[in-house]
Structure formats: structure tokens, C-alpha cells
C-alpha atoms as a PDB file:
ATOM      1  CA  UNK A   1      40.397 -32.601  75.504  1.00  0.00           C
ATOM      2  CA  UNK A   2      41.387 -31.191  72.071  1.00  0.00           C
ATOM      3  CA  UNK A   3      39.170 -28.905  70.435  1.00  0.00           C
ATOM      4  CA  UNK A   4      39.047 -29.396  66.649  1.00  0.00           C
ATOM      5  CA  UNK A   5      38.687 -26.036  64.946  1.00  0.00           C
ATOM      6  CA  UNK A   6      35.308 -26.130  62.466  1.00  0.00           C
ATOM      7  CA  UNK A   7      35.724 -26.264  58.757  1.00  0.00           C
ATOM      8  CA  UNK A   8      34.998 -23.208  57.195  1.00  0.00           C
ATOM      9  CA  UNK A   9      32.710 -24.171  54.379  1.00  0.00           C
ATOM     10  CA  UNK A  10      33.111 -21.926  51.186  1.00  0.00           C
ATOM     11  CA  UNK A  11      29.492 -20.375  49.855  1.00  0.00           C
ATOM     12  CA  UNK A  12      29.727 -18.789  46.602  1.00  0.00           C
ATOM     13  CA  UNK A  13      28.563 -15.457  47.121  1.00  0.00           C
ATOM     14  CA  UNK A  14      25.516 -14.716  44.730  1.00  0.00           C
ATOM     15  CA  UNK A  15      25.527 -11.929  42.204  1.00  0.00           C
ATOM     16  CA  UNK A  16      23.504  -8.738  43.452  1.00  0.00           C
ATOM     17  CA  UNK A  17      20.444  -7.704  41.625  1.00  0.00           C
ATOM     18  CA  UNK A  18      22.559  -4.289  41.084  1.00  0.00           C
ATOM     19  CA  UNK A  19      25.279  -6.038  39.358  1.00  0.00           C
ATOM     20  CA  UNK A  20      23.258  -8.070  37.171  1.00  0.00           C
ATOM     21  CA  UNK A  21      21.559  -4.692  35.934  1.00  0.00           C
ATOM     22  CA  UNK A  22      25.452  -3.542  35.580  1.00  0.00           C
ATOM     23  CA  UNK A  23      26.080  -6.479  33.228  1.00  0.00           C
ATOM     24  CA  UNK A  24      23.084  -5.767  31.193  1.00  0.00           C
ATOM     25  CA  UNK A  25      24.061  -1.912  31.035  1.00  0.00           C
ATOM     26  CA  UNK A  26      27.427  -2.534  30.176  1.00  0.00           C
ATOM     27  CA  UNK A  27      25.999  -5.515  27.406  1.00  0.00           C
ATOM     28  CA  UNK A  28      23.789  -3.035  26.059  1.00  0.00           C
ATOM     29  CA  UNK A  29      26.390  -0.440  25.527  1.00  0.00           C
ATOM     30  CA  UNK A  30      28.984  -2.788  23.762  1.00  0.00           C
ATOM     31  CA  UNK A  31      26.177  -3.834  21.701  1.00  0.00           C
ATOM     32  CA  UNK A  32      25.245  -0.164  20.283  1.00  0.00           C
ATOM     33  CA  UNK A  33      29.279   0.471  20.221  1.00  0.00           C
ATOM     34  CA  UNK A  34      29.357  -2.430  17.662  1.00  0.00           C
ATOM     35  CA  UNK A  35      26.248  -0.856  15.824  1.00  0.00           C
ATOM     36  CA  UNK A  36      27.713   2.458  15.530  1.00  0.00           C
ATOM     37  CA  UNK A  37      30.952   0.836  14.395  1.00  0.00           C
ATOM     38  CA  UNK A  38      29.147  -0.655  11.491  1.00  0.00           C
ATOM     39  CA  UNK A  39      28.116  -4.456  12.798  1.00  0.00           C
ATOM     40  CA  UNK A  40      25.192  -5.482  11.405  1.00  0.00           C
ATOM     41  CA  UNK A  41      25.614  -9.175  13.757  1.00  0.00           C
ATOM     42  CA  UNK A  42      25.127  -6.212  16.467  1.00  0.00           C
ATOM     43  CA  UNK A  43      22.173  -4.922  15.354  1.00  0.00           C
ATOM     44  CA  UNK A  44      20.564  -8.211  15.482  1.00  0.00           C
ATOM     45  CA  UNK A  45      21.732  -9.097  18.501  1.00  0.00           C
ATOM     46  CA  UNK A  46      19.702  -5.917  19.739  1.00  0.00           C
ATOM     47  CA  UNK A  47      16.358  -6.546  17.907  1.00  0.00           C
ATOM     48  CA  UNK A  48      16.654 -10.004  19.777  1.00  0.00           C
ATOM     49  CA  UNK A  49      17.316  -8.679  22.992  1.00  0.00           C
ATOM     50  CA  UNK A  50      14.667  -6.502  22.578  1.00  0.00           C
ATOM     51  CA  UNK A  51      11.955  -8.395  21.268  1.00  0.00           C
ATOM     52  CA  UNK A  52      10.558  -9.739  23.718  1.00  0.00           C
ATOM     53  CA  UNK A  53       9.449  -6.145  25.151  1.00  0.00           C
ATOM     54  CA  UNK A  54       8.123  -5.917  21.770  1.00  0.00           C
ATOM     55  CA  UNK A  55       5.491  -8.560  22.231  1.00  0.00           C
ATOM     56  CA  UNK A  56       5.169  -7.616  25.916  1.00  0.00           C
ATOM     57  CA  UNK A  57       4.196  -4.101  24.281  1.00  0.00           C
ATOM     58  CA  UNK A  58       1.443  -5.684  21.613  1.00  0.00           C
ATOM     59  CA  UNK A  59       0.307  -7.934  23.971  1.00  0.00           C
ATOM     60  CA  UNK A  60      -1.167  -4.780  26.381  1.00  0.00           C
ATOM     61  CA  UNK A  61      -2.917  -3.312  23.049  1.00  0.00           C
ATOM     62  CA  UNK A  62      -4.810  -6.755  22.104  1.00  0.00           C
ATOM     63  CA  UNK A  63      -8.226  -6.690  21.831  1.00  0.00           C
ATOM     64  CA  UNK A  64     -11.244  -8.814  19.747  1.00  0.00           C
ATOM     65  CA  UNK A  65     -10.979  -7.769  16.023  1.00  0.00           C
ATOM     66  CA  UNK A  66      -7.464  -7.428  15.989  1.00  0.00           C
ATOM     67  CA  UNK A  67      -4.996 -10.182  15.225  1.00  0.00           C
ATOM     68  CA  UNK A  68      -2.572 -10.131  17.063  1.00  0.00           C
ATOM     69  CA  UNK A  69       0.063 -11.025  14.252  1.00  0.00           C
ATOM     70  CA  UNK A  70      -0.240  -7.749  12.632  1.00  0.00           C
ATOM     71  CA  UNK A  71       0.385  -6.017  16.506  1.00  0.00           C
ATOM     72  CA  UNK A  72       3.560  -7.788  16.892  1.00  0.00           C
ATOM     73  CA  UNK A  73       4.312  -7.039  13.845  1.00  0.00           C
ATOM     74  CA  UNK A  74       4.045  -3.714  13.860  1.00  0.00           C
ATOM     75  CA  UNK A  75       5.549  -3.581  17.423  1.00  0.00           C
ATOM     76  CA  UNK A  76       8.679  -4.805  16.078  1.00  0.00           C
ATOM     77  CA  UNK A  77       8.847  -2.520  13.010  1.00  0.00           C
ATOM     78  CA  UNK A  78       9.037   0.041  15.703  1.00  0.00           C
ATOM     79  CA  UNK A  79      11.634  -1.299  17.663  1.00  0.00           C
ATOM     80  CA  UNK A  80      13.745  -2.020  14.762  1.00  0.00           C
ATOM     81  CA  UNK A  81      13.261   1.903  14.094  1.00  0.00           C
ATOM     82  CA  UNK A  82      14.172   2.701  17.739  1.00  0.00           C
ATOM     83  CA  UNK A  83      17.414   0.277  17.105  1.00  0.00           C
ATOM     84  CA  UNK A  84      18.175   2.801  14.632  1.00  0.00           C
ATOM     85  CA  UNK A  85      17.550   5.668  16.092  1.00  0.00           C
ATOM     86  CA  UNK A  86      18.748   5.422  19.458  1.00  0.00           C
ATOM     87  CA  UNK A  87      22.423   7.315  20.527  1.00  0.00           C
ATOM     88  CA  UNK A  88      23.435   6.263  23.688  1.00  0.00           C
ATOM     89  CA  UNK A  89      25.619   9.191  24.353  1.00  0.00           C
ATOM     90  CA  UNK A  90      22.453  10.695  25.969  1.00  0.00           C
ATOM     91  CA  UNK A  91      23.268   8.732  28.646  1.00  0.00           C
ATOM     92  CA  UNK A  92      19.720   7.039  29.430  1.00  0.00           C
ATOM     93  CA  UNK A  93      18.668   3.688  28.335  1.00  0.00           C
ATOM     94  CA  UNK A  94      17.354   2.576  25.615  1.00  0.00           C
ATOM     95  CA  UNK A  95      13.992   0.748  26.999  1.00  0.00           C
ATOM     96  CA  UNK A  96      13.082   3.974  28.035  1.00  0.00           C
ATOM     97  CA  UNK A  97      13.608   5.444  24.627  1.00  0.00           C
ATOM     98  CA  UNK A  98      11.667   2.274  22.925  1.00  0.00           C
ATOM     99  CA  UNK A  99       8.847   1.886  25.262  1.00  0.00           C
ATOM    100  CA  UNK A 100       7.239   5.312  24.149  1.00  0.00           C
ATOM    101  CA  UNK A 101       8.066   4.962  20.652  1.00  0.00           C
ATOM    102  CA  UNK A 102       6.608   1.229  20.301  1.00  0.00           C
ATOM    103  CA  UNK A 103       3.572   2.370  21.975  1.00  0.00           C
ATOM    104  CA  UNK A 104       3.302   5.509  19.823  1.00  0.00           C
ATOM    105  CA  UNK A 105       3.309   2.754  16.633  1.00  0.00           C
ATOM    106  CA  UNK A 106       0.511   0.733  17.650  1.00  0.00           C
ATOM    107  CA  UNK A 107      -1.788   3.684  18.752  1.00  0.00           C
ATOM    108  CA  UNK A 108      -1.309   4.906  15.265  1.00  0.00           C
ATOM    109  CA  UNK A 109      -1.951   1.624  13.883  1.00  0.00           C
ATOM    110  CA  UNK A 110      -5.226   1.655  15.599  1.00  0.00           C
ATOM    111  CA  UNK A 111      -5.750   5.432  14.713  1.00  0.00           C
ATOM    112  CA  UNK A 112      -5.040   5.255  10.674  1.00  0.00           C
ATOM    113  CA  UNK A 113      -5.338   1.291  10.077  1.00  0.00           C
ATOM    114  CA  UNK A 114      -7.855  -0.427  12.251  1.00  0.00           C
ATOM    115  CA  UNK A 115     -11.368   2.036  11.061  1.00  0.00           C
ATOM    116  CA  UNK A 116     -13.368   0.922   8.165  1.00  0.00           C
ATOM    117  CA  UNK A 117     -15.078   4.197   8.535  1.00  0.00           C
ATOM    118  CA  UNK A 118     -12.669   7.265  10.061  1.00  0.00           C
ATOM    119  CA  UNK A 119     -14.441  10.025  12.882  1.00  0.00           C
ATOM    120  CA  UNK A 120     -12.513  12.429  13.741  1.00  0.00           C
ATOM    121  CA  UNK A 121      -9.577  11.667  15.593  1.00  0.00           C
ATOM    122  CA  UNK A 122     -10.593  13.580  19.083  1.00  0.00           C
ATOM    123  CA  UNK A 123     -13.599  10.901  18.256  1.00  0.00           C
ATOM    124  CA  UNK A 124     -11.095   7.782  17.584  1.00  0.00           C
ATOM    125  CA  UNK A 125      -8.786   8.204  20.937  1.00  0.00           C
ATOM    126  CA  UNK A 126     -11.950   8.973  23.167  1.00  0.00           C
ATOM    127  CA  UNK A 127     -13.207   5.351  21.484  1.00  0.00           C
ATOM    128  CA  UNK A 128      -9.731   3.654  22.616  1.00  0.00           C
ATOM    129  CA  UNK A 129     -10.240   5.197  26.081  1.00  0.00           C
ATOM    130  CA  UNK A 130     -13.673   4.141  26.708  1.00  0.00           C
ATOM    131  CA  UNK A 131     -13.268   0.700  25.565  1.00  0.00           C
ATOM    132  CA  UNK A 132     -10.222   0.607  28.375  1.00  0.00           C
ATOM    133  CA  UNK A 133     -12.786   2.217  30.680  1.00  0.00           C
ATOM    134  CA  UNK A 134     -15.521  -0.659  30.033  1.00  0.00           C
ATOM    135  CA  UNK A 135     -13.075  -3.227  30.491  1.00  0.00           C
ATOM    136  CA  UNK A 136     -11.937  -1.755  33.888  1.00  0.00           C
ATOM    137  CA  UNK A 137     -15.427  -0.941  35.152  1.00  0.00           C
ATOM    138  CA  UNK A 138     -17.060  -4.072  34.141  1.00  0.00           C
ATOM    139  CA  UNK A 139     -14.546  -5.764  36.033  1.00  0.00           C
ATOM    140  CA  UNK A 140     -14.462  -3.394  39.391  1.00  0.00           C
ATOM    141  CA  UNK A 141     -18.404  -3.341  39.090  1.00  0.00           C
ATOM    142  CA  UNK A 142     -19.212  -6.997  37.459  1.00  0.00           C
ATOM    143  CA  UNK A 143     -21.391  -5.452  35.208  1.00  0.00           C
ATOM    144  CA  UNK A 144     -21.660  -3.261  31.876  1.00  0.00           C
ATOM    145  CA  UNK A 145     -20.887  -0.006  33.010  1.00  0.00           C
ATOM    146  CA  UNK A 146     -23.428   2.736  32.155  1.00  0.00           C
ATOM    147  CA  UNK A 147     -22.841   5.961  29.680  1.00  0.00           C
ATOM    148  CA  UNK A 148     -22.787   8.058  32.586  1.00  0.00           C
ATOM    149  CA  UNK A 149     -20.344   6.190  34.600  1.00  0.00           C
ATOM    150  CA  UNK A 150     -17.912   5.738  31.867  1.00  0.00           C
ATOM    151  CA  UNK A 151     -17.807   9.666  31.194  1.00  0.00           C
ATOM    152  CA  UNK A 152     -17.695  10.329  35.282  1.00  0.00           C
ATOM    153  CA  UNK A 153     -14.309   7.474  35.242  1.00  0.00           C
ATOM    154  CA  UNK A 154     -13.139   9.472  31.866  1.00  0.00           C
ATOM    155  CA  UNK A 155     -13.881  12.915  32.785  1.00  0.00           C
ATOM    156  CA  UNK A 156     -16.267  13.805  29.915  1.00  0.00           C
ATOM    157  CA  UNK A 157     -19.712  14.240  29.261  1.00  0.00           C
ATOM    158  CA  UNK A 158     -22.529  11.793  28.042  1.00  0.00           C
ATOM    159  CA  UNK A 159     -22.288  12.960  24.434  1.00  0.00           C
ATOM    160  CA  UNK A 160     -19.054  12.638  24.181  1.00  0.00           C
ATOM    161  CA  UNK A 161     -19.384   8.984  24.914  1.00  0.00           C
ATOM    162  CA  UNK A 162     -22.317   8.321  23.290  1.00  0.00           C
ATOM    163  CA  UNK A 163     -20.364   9.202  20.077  1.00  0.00           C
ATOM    164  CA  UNK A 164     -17.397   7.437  20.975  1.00  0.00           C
ATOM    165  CA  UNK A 165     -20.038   4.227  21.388  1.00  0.00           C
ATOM    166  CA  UNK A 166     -21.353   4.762  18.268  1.00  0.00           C
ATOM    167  CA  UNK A 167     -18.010   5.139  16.263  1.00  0.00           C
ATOM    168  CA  UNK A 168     -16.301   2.135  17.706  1.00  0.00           C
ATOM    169  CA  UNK A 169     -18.896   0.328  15.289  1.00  0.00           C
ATOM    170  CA  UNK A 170     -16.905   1.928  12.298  1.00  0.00           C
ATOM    171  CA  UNK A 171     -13.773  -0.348  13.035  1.00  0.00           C
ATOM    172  CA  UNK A 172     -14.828  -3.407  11.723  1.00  0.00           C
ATOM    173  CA  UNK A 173     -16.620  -4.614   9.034  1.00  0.00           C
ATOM    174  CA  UNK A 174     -18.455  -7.717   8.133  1.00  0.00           C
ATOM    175  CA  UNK A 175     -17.413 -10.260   5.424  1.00  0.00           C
ATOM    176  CA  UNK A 176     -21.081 -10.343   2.734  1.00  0.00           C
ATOM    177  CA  UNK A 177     -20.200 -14.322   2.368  1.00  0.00           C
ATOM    178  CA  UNK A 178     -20.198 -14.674   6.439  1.00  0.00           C
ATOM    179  CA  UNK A 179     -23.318 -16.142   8.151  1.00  0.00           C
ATOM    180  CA  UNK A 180     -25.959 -13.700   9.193  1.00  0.00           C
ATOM    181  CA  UNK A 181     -26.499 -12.745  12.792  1.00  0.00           C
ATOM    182  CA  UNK A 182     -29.810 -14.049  12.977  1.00  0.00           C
ATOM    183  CA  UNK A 183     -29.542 -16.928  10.437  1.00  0.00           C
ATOM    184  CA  UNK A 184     -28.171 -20.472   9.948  1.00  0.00           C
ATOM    185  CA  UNK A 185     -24.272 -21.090   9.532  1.00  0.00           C
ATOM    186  CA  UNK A 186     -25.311 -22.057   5.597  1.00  0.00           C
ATOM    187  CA  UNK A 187     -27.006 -18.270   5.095  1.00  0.00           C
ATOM    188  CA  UNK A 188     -24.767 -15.512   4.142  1.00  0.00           C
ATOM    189  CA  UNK A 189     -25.302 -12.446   5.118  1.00  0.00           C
ATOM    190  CA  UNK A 190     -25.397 -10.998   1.662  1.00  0.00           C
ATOM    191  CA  UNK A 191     -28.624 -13.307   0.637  1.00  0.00           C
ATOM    192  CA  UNK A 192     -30.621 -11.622   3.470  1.00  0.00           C
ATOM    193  CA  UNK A 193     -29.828  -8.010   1.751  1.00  0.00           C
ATOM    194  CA  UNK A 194     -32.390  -6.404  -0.275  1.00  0.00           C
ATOM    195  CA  UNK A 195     -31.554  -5.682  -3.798  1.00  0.00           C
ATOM    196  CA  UNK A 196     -32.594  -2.675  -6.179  1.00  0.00           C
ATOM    197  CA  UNK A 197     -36.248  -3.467  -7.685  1.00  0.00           C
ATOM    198  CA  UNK A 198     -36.180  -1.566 -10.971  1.00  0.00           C
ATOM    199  CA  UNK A 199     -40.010  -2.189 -10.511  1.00  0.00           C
ATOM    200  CA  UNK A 200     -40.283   0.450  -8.277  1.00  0.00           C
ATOM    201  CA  UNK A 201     -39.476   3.068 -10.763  1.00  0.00           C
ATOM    202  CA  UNK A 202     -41.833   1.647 -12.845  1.00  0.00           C
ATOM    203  CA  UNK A 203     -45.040   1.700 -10.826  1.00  0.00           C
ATOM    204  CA  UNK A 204     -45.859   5.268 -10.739  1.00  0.00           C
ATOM    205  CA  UNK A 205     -45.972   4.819 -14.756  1.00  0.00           C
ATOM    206  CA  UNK A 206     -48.039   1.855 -14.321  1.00  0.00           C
ATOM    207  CA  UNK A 207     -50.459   3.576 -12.356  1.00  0.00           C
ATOM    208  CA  UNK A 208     -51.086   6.607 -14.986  1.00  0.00           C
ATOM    209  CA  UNK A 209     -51.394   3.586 -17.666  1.00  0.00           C
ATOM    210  CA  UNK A 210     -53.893   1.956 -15.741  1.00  0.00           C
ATOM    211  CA  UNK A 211     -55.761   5.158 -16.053  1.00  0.00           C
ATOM    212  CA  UNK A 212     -55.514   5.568 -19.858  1.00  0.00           C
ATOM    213  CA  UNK A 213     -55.736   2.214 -21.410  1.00  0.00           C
ATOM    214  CA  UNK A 214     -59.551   2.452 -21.013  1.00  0.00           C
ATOM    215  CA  UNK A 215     -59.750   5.054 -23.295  1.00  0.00           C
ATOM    216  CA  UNK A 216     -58.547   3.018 -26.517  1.00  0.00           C
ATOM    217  CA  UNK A 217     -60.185   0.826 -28.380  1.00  0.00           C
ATOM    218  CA  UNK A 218     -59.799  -2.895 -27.705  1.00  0.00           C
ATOM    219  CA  UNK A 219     -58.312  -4.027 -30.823  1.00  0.00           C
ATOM    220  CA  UNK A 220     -55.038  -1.100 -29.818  1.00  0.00           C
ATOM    221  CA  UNK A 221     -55.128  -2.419 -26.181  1.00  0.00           C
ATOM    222  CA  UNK A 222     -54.150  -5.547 -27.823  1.00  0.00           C
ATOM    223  CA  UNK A 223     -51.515  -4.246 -30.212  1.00  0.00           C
ATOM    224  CA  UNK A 224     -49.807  -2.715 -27.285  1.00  0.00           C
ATOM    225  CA  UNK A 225     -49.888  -5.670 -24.883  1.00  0.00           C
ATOM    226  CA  UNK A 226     -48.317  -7.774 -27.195  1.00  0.00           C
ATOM    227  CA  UNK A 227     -45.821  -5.114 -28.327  1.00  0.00           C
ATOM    228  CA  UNK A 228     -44.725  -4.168 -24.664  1.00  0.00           C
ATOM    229  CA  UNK A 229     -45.882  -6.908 -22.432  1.00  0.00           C
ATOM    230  CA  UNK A 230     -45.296  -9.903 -24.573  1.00  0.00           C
ATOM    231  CA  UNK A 231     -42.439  -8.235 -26.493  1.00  0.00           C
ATOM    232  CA  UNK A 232     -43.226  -9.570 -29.442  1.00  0.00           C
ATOM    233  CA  UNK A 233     -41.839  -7.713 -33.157  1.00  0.00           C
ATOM    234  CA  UNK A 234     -44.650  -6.464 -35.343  1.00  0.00           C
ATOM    235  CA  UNK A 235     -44.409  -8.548 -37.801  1.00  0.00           C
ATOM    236  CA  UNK A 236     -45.117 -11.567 -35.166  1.00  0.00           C
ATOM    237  CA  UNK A 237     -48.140  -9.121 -34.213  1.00  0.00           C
ATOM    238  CA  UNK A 238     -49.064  -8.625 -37.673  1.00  0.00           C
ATOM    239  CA  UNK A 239     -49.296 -12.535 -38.246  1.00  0.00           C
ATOM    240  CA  UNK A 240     -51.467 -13.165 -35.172  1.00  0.00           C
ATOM    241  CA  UNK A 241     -53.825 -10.562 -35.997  1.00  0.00           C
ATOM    242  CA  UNK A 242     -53.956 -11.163 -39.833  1.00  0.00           C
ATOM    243  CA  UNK A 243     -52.609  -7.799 -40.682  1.00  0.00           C
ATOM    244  CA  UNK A 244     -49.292  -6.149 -42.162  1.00  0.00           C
ATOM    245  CA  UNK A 245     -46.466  -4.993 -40.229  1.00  0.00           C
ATOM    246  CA  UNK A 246     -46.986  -1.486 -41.557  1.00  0.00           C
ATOM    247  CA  UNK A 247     -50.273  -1.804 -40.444  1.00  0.00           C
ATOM    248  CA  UNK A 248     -49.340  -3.030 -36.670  1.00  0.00           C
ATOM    249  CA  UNK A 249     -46.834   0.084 -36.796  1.00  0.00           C
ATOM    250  CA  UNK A 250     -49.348   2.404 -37.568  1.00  0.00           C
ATOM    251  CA  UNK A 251     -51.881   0.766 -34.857  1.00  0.00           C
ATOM    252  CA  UNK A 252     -48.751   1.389 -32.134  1.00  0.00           C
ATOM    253  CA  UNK A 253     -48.249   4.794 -33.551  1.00  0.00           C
ATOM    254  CA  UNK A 254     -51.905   5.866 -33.714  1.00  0.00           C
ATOM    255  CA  UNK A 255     -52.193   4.111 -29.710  1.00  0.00           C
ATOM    256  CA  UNK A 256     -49.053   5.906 -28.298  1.00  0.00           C
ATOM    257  CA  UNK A 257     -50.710   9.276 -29.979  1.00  0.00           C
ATOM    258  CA  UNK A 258     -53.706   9.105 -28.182  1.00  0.00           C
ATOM    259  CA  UNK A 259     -51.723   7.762 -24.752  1.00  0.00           C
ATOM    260  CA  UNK A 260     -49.836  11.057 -24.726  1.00  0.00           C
ATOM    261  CA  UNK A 261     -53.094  13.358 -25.904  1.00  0.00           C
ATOM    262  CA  UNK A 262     -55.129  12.342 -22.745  1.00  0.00           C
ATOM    263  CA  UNK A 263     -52.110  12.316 -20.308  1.00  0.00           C
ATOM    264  CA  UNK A 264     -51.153  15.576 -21.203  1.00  0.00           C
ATOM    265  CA  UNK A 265     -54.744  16.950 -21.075  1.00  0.00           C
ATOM    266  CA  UNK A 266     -54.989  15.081 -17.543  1.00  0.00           C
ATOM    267  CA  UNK A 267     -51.749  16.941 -16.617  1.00  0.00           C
ATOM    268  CA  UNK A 268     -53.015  20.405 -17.444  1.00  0.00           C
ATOM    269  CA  UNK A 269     -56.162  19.812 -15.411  1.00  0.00           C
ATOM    270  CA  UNK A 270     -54.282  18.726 -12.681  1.00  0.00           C
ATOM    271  CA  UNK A 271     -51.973  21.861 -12.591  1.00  0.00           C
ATOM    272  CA  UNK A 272     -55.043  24.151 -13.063  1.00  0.00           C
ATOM    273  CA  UNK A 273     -57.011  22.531 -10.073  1.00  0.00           C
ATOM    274  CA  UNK A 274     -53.606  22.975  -8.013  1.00  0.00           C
ATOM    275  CA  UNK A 275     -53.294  26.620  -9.108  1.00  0.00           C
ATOM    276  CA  UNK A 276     -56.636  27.269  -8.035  1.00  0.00           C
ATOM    277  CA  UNK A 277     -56.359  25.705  -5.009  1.00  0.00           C
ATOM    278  CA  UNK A 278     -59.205  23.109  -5.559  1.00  0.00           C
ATOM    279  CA  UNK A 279     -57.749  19.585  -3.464  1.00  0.00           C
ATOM    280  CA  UNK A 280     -56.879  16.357  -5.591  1.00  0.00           C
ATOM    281  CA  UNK A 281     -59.322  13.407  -5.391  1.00  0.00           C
ATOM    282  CA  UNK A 282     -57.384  10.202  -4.606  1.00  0.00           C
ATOM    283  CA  UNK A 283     -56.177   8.862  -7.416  1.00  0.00           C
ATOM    284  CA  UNK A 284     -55.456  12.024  -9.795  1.00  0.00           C
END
């Protein structure tokens, strides 16, 4: 009986994970060579290879307020600046030269860009690291972590993160023509604002008024309500009451004399009674 030997089948052996990394290495070099010799196709070729770790980068730094647009964005700017920078006759690579300097970007961009209102900056990076707290915590604990917990996972104190609580308020801002927390879609928030009432700063003169009309006579209460109330010229006054406007400028002038000779005689009985040390009625 004849024995057939077996056929030897052929596997092509599979590149090593080692040897890939080689490749890449060896890639990566060439492509800085052709930088440093003055390529510029090489230099895009790098911020291409290396964009993706870009992203990857802004990605880990998203967070609700933020676009994420302007992280990527700024991500890359800083990889295109560690293109630049990088010498690869150091001898280490160049992820591990990007990584920190990407990273170093964006926590500035949060630092100088991202606060409508700036604390101080021990204040700003203790904000960053509690919000990374809370988002850890609430998820180990399924809850909202508490002030105390946050500065036991941070090692801090309750101040501390009490002011880092309050600051991270100062990042954002809200549009005046966006709806109002606590109103309908069609309100905006600036029509629920109060306004300045230049009433107010008229009502403690209205007051001593009220006090010293009485004293004139009714025909000058009448001169001056039309005058100031009404706002009418004195020669319109002069025609309603049948009189001149010299007249009607007199009648204000004789009015506003008298105004000014009782309120100043109030006065100086009210600073003698406070002298003395004699209490104020209600209403003096």
C-alpha cells in the first residue's frame, strides 16, 4: 500500500502587532524627514495622520455649553503647533509629545475663553475638577453627589467647593431674546426684567409737595398744576384763566417763592428737633 505524502498547504504568515507599530514608527519618521527637508505635502500628511487623536482629545473635554466645533477646533490648532514643533532626534514619539500639548490647549480654552465672568484661576480648575467629580460620583452612587462628598473624592474642604459651585454659574450666559425659565416659548427673558422707574426718584419730592401745596392759595395751586402737571406754556395758562402771560409768570414765580420759604423753614425745624434730640413724628 503506497502512502501518499500530505500536501503542505502554504498559510501566509500574519504581520505581528510589533511590526505593524515598526511600520508606523518608521512612517512617522520619513514623514518628519520630509518636513524638515522642506515638504509642505509632508506636513499635511502628518496633521492627517494625526487628526484623528485630535478629535479623540476634544471629544474627552465635551461637556453641555460647549460646542464641540470650537473644541476640535482648537484641538487641531494645537496639533498643527505640535507638527511644528516636534524634533524627532529626541528619540521619543511624537503622540507622546502631542497628547500633553493638545490637552494643555483646551484646558486653557476653558480657563481664558469659556467664563463670562473670570474667579480666580485656583477657583476655575477646582470648577473643572468638581464637575469631573459629579459626573463620576453620580454615576458610582446614582445620585447627585453631596458638597461634602465631592471635597472628600477631591481632597478639599466644603468651602472650597461651595465656591467652585457657585463660579461654574459664571461660564455661561443667557441670550435676553431667549425664553424665560419659567415662561412660555413666545416670552423672552428680557420682557420679564424690571426696568429703571425714574418715578422712584421722584416720590420723595412728591411727598414734601404734598405737604406744601396746602399752604397756597387755590387760584396758584392751579397755575402750577397746569404749568407742571399738564405742561402747558403760560400763555395757554394765561388764556384759560383770562389773564396775561406776564401775569401767569409772576403767579409761578410768586408760588415757587413761597414753595421754597416753607420748605426751608420745615427743614430748619427738622434739623433743630434732631439736634436736640426730640424724635420725628411720622411724616416730617
Amino acid at each position: 500500500m503506497t502512502i501518499q505524502p500530505a500536501l503542505s498547504v502554504c498559510v501566509p504568515e500574519r504581520p505581528s502587532e510589533g511590526r505593524v507599530e515598526d511600520a508606523r514608527a518608521r512612517a512617522e519618521r520619513m514623514l518628519f524627514a520630509s518636513r524638515d527637508a522642506g515638504d509642505p505635502h509632508a506636513r499635511d500628511a502628518l496633521v492627517e495622520r494625526f487628526l484623528p487623536l485630535a478629535r479623540s482629545l476634544a471629544r474627552r473635554y465635551e461637556r453641555a455649553g460647549e460646542p464641540m466645533d470650537d473644541l476640535v477646533q482648537v484641538a487641531s490648532l494645537a496639533l498643527v503647533n505640535a507638527i511644528d514643533r516636534f524634533d524627532p532626534a529626541h528619540g521619543y514619539a511624537f503622540s507622546s509629545f502631542a497628547v500633553p500639548t493638545i490637552v494643555g490647549a483646551l484646558k486653557r480654552h476653558f480657563r481664558d475663553r469659556t467664563w463670562i465672568v473670570r474667579p480666580p484661576r485656583r477657583v476655575q480648575e477646582l470648577t473643572l475638577r468638581v464637575e469631573r467629580a459629579t459626573r463620576k460620583l453620580s454615576q458610582d452612587l446614582d445620585r447627585a453627589p453631596t458638597v461634602s462628598e465631592l471635597a472628600g473624592a477631591l481632597d478639599s474642604n466644603e468651602e472650597l467647593i461651595l465656591a467652585a459651585l457657585r463660579a461654574r454659574g459664571s461660564r455661561h450666559a443667557l441670550s435676553l431674546q431667549s425664553s424665560g425659565l419659567d415662561q412660555g416659548e413666545d416670552t423672552a427673558l428680557q420682557d420679564t426684567l424690571g426696568c429703571f422707574d425714574e418715578g422712584f426718584a421722584l416720590a420723595e419730592s412728591r411727598v414734601m409737595l404734598a405737604g406744601l401745596m396746602p399752604g397756597l392759595s387755590p387760584r396758584l395751586r392751579e397755575v402750577l398744576r397746569l404749568r407742571f402737571e399738564q405742561d402747558l406754556t403760560q400763555a395757554q395758562i394765561g388764556r384759560l384763566l383770562g389773564v396775561g402771560q406776564i401775569q401767569i409768570s409772576r403767579l409761578i414765580h410768586q408760588a415757587l417763592a413761597q414753595l421754597r420759604h416753607v420748605a426751608d423753614q420745615q427743614q430748619r425745624l427738622t434739623d433743630g428737633r434732631l439736634r436736640s434730640g426730640h424724635p420725628l413724628a411720622c411724616g416730617e
